[in-house]
Protein backbone atom coordinates (compact mmCIF):
# COMPACT_ATOMS: atom_id res chain seq x y z
CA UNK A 1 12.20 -6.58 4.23
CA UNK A 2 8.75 -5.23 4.21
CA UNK A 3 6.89 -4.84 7.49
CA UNK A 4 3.14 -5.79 7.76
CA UNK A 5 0.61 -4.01 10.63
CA UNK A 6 -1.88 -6.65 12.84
CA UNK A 7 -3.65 -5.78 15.47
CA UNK A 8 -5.05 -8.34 18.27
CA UNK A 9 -8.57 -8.99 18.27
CA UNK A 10 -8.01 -10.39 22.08
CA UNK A 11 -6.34 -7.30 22.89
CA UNK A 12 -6.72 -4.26 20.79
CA UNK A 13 -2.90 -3.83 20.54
CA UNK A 14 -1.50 -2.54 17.35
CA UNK A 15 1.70 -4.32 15.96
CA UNK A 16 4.13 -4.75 13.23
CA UNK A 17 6.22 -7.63 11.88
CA UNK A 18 9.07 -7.64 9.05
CA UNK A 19 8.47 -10.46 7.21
CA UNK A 20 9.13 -11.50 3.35
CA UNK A 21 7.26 -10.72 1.02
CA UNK A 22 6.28 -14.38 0.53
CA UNK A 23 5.36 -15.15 4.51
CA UNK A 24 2.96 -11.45 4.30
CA UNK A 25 -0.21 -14.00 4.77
CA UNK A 26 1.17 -16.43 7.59
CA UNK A 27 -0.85 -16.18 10.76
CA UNK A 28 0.91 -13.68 13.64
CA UNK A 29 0.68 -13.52 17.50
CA UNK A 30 0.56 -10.44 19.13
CA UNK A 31 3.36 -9.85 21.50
CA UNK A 32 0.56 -10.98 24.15
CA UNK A 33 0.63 -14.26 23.37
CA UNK A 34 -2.67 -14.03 21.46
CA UNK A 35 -3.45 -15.91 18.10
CA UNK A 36 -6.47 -14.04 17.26
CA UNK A 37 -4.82 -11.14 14.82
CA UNK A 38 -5.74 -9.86 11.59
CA UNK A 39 -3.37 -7.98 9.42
CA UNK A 40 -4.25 -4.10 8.51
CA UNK A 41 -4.40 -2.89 5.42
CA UNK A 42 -1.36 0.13 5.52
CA UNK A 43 -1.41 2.74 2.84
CA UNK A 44 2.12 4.46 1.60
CA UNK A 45 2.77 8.04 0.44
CA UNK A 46 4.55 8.68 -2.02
CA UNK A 47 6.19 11.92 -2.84
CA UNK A 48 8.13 13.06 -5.29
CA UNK A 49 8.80 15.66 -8.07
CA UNK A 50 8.21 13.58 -11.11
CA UNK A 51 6.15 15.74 -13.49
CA UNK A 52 2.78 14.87 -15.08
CA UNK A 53 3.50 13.41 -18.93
CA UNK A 54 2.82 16.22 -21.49
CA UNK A 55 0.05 15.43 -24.27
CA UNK A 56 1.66 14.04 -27.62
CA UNK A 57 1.79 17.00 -30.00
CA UNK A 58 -0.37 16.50 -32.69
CA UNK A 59 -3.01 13.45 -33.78
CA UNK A 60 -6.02 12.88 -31.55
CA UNK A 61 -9.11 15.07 -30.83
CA UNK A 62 -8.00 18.31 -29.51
CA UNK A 63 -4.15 17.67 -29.28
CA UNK A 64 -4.78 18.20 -32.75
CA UNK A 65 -6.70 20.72 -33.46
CA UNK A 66 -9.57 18.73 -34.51
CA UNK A 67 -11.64 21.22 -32.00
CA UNK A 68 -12.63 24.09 -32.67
């Protein structure tokens, strides 16, 4: 299940809820008790050692030839 970051406008806390996918807009309250929340927008890394794709041999300007 994913998990979404708020954080309290009343309060300043930071939080995080797992929630479906579908439920990812529904209003949260901080663990304060507060209503007021907004959800962050998170970014996620991705690593890995998946190469670039290679140029198709041949056809198209300079995979070609065409250049000179």
């Amino acid at each position: 299940m994913p998990r979404y970051d708020y954080r309290c406008r009343a309060c300043g806390s930071t939080f995080e809820l797992s929630r479906p996918m579908s439920a990812s807009g529904d209003p949260a309250t901080c663990p304060e008790g507060h209503d007021d929340t907004v959800k962050l927008l998170t970014t996620v890394g991705m690593t890995g050692s998946a190469a670039a794709p290679r140029p198709a041999s041949g056809g198209g300007c300079c995979g070609g030839g065409c250049c000179g």
